[in-house]
N, C-alpha and C. Protein backbone atom coordinates (compact mmCIF):
# COMPACT_ATOMS: atom_id res chain seq x y z
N UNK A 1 0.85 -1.18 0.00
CA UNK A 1 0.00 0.00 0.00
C UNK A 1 0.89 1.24 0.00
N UNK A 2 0.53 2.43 -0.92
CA UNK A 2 1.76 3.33 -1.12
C UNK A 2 1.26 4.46 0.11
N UNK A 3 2.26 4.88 0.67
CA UNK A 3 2.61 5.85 2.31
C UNK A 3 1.77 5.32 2.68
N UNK A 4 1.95 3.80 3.59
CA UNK A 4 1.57 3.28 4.53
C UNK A 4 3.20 3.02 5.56
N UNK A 5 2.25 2.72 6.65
CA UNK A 5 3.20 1.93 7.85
C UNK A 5 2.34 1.04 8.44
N UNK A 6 2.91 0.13 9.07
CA UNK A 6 2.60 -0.88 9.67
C UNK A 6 2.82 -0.51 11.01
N UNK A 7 1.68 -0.87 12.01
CA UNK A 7 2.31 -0.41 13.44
C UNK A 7 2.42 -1.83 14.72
N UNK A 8 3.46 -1.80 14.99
CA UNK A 8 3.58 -2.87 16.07
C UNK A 8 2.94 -2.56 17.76
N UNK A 9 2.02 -3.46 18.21
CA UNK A 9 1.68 -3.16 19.55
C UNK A 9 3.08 -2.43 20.45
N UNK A 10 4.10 -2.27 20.24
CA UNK A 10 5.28 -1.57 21.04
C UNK A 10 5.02 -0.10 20.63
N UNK A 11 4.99 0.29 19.26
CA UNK A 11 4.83 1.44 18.85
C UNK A 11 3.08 2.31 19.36
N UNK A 12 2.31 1.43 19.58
CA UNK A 12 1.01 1.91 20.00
C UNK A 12 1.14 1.88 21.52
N UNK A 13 1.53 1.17 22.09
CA UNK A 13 1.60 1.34 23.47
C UNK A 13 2.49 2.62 23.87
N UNK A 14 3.57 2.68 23.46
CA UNK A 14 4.88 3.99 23.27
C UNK A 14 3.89 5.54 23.39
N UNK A 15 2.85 5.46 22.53
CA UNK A 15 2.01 6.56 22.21
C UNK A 15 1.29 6.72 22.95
N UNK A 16 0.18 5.27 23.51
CA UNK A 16 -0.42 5.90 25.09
C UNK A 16 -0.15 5.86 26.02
N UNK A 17 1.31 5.64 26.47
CA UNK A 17 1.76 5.56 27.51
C UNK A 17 2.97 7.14 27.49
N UNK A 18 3.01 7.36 26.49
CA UNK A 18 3.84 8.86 26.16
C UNK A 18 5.01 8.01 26.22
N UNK A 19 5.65 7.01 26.11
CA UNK A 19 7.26 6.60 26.11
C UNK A 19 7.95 6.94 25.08
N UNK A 20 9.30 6.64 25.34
CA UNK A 20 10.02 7.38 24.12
C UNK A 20 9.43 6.81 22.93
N UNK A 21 9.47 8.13 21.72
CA UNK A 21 8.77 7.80 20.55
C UNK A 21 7.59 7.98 20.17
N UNK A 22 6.98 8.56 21.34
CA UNK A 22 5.52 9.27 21.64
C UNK A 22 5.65 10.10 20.18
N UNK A 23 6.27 10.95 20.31
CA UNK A 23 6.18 12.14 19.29
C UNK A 23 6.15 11.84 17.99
N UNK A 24 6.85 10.74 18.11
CA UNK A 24 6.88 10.34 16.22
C UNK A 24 5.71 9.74 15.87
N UNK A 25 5.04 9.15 16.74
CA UNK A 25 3.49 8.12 16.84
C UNK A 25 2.72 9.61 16.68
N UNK A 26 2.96 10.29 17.77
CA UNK A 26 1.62 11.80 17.68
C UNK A 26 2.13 12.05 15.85
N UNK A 27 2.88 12.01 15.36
CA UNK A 27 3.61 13.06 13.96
C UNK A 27 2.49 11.53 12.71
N UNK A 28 2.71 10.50 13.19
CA UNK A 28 2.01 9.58 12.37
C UNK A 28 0.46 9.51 12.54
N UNK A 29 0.16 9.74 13.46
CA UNK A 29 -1.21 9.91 14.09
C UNK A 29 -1.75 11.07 13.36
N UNK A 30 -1.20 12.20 13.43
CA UNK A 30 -1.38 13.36 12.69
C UNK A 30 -2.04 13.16 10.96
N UNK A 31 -0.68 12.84 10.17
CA UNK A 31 -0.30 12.37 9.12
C UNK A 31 -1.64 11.41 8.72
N UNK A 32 -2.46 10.69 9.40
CA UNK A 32 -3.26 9.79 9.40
C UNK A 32 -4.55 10.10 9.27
N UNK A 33 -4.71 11.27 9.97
CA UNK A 33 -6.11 12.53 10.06
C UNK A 33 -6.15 12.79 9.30
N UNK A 34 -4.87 13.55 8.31
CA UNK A 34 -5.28 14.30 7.29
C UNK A 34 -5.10 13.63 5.91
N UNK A 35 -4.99 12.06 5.94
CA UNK A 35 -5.37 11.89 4.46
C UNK A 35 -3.79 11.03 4.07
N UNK A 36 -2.58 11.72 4.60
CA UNK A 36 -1.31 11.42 4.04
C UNK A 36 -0.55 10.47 4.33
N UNK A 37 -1.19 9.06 5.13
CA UNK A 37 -0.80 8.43 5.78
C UNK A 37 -1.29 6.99 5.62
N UNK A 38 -1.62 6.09 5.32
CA UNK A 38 -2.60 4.55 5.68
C UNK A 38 -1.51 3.93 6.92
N UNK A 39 -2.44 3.71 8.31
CA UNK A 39 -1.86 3.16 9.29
C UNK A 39 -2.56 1.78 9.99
N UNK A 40 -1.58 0.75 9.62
CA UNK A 40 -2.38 -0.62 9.73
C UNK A 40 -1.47 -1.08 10.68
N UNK A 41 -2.73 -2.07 11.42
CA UNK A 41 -2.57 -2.82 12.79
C UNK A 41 -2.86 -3.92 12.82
N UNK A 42 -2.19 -5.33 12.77
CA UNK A 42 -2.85 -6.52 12.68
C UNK A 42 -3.87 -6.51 14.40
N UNK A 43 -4.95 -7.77 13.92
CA UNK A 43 -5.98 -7.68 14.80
C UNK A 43 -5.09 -8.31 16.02
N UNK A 44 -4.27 -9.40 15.54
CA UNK A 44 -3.43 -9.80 16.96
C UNK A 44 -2.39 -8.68 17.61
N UNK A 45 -2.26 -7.89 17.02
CA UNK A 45 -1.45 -7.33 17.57
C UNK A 45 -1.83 -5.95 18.52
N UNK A 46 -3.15 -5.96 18.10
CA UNK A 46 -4.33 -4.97 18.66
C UNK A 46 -4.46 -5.55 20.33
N UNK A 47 -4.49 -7.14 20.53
CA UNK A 47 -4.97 -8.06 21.03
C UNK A 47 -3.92 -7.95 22.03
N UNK A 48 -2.45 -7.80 21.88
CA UNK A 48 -0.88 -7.11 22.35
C UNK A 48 -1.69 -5.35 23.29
N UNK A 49 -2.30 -5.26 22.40
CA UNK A 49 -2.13 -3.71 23.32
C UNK A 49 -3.57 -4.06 24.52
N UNK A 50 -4.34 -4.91 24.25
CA UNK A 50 -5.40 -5.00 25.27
C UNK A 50 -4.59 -5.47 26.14
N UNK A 51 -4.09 -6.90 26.10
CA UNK A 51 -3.65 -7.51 27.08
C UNK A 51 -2.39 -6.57 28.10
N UNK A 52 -1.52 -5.96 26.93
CA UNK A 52 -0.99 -5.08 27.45
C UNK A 52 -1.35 -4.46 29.17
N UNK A 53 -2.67 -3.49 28.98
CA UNK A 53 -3.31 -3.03 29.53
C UNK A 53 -4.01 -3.32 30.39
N UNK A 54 -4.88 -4.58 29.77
CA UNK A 54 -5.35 -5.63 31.12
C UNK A 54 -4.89 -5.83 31.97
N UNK A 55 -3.19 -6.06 31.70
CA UNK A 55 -2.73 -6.76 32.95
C UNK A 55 -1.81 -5.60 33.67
N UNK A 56 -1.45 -4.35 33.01
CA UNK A 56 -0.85 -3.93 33.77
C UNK A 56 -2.18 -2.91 34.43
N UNK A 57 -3.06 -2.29 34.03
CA UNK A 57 -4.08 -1.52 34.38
C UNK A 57 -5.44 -2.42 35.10
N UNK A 58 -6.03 -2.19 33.95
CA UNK A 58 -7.35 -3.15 34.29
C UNK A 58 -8.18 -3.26 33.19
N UNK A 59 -9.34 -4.18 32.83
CA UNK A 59 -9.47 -4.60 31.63
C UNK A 59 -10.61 -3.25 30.99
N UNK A 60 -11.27 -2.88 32.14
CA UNK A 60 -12.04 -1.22 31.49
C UNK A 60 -10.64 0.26 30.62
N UNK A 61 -9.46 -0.46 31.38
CA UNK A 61 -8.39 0.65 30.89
C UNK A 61 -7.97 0.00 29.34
N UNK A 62 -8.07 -1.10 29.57
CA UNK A 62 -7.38 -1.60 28.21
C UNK A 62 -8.83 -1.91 27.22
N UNK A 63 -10.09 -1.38 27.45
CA UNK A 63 -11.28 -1.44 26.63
C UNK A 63 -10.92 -0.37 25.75
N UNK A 64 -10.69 1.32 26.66
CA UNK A 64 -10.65 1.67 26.55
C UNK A 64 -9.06 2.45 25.59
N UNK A 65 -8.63 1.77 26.08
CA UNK A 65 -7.36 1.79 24.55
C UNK A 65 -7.47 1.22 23.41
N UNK A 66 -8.14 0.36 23.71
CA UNK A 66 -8.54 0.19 21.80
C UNK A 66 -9.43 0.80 21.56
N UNK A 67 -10.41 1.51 21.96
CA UNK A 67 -11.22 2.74 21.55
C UNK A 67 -10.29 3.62 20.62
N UNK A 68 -9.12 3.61 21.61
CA UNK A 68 -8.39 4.97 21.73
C UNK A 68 -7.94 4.79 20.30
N UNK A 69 -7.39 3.34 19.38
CA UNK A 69 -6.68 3.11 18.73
C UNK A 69 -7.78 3.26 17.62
N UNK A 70 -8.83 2.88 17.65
CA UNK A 70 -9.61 3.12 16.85
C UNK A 70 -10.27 4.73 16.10
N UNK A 71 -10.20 5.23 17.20
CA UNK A 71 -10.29 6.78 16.67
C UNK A 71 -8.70 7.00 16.10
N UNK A 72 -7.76 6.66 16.08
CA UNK A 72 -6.36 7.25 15.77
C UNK A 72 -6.24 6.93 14.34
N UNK A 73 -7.35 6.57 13.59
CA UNK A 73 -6.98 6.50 12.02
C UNK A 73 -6.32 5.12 11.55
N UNK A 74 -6.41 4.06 12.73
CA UNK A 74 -5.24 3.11 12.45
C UNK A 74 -6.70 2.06 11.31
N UNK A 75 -5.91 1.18 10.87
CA UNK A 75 -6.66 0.55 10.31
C UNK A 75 -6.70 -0.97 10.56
N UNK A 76 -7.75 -1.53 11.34
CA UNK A 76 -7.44 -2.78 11.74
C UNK A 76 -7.49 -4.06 11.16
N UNK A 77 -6.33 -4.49 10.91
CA UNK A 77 -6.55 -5.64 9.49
C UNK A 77 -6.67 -7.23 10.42
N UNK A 78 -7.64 -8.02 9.83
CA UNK A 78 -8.12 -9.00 10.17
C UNK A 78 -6.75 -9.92 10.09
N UNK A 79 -6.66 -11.34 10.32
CA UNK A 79 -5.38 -12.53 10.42
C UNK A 79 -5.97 -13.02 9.35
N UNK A 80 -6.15 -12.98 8.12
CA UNK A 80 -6.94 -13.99 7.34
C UNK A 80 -5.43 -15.04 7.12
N UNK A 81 -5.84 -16.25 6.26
CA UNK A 81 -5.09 -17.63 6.01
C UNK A 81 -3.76 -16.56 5.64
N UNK A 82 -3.61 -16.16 4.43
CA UNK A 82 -2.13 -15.23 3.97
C UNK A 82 -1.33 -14.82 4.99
N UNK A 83 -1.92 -14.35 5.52
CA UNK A 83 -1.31 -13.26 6.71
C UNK A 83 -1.11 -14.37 7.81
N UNK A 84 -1.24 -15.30 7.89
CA UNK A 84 -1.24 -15.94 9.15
C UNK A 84 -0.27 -16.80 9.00
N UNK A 85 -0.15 -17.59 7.39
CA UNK A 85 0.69 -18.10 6.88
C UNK A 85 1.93 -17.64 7.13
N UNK A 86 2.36 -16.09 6.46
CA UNK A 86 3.01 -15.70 6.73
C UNK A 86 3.80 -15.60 7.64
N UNK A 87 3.13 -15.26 8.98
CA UNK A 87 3.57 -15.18 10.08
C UNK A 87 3.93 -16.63 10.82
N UNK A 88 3.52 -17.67 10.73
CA UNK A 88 3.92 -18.59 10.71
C UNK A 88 5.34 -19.10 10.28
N UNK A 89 5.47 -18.39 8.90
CA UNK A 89 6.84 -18.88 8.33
C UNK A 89 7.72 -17.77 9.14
N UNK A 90 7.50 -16.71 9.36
CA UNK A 90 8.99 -16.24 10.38
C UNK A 90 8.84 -16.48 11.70
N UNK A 91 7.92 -17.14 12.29
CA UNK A 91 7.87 -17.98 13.67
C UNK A 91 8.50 -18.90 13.49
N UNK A 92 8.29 -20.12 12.11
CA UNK A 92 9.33 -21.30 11.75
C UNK A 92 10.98 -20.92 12.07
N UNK A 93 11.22 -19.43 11.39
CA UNK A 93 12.87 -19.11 11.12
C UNK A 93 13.14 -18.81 12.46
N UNK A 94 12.61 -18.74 13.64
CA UNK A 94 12.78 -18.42 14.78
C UNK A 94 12.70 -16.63 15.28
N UNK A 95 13.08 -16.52 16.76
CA UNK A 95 13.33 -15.55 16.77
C UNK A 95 12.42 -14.00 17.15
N UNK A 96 11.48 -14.49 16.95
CA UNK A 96 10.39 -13.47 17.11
C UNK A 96 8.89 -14.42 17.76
N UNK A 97 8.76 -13.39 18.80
CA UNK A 97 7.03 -14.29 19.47
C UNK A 97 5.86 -14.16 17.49
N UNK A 98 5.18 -15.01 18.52
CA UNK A 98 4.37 -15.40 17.63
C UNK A 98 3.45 -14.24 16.97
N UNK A 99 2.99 -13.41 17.95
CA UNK A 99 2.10 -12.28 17.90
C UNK A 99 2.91 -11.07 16.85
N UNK A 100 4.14 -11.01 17.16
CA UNK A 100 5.28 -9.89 16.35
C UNK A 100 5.65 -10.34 15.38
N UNK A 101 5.18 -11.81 14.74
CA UNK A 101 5.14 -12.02 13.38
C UNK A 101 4.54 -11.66 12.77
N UNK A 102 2.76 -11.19 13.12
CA UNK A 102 1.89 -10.88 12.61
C UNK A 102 1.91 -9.52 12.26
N UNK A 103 2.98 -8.72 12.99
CA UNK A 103 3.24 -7.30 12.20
C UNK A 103 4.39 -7.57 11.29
N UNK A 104 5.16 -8.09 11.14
CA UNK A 104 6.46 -8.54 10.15
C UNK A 104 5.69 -8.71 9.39
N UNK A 105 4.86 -10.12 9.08
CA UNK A 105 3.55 -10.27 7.66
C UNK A 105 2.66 -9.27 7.01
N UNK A 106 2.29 -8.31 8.16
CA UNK A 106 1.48 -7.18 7.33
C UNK A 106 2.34 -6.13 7.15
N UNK A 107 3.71 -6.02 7.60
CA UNK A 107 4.58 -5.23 7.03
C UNK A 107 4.56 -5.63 5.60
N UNK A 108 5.41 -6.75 5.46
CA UNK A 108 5.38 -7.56 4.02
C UNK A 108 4.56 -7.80 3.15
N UNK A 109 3.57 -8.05 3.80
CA UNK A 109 1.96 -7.64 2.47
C UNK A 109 1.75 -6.74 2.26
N UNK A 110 2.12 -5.22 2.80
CA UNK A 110 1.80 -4.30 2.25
C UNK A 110 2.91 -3.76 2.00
N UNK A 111 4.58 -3.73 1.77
CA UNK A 111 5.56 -3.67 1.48
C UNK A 111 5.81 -2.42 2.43
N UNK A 112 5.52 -1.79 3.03
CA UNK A 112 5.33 -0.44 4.15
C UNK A 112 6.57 -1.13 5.38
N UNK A 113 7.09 -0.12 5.72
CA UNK A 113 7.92 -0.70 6.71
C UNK A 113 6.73 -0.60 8.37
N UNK A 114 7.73 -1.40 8.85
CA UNK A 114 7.54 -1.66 10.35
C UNK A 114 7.77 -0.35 10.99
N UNK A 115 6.80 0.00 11.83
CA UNK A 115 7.11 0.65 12.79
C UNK A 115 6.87 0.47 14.63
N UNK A 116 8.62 0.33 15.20
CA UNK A 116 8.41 -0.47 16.48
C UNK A 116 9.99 -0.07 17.17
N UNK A 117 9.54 0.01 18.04
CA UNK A 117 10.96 0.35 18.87
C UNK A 117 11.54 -1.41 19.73
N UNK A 118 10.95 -2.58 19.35
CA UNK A 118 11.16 -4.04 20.10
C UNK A 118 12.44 -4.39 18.98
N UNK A 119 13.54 -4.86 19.86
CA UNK A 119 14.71 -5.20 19.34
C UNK A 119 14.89 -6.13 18.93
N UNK A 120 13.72 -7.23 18.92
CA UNK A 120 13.79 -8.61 17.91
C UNK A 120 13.34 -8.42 16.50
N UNK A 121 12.80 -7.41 16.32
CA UNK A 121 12.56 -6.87 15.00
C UNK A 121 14.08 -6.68 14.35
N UNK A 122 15.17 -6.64 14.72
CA UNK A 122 16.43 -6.66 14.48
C UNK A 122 16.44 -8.14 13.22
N UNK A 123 15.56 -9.63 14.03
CA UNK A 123 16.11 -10.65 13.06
C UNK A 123 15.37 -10.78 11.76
N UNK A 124 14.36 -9.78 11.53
CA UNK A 124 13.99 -9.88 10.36
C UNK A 124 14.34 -8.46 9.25
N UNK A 125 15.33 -7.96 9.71
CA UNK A 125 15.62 -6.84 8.71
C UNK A 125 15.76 -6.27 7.60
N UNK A 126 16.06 -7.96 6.96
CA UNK A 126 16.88 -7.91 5.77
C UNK A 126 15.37 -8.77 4.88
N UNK A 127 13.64 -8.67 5.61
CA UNK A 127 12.96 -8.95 5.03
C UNK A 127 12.09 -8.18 4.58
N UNK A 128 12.01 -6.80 5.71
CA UNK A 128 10.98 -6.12 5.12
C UNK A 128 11.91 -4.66 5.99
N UNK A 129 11.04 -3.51 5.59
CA UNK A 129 12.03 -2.14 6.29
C UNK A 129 11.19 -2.30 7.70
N UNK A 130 12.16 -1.64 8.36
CA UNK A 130 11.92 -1.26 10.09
C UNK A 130 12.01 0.06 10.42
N UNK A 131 11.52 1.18 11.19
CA UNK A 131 11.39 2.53 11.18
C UNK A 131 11.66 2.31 12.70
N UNK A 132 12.59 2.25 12.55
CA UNK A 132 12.90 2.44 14.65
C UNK A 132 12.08 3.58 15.39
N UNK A 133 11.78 3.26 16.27
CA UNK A 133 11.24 4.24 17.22
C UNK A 133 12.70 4.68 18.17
N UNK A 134 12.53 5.89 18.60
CA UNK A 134 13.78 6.16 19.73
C UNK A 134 13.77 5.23 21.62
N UNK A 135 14.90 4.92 22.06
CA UNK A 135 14.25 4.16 22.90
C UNK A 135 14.89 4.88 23.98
């Protein structure tokens, strides 16, 4: 998809929690409002920011962050067979949880780099682009 990014539950959490990299998430968030941006979220990885929240907050706080994610322009893409496949095969090569494959795959289906400040995104580099967040 042309000026897209892919966003990893690290990079969405970063943004409501204000951690480093906040600003570049608010600058994509922005970018997203007005048209210049497509910002996609696999559904598992959506599933990363509830649990997230659940367990460190409580499960009305983490309802309420995927609200949050939902007004932010992101676009929430379903696991269909492709995408799951996918993610499967760089779970096979090792190296990455299961759930952070599923943003590597919709990085790669939509050729858009990754955006994530998690340092195992390091073993797939040389498969799809990575947009570091500051840490």
């Amino acid at each position: 998809m042309p000026n897209s990014v892919v966003l990893d539950s690290y990079a969405v959490v970063a943004f409501l929690e204000a951690e480093p990299g906040h600003i570049m998430m608010g600058e994509l968030f922005q970018q997203a409002a007005r048209g210049e941006r497509a910002l996609g979220l696999c559904v598992v990885n959506l599933g990363e920011v509830w649990y997230h929240f659940a367990r460190e907050q409580s499960e009305a706080i983490a309802d309420e962050a995927v609200r949050d994610v939902h007004h932010l322009g992101v676009e929430i893409v379903p696991a269909d067979w492709e995408l799951t496949k996918q993610a499967a095969i760089f779970k096979a090569r090792g190296g990455l949880s299961y759930a952070d494959c599923f943003s590597a795959a919709l990085a790669k289906a939509w050729d858009a780099p990754l955006v994530t400040g998690d340092l195992e995104f390091k073993r797939v580099e040389k498969e799809i682009k990575i947009q570091w967040l500051a840490r």
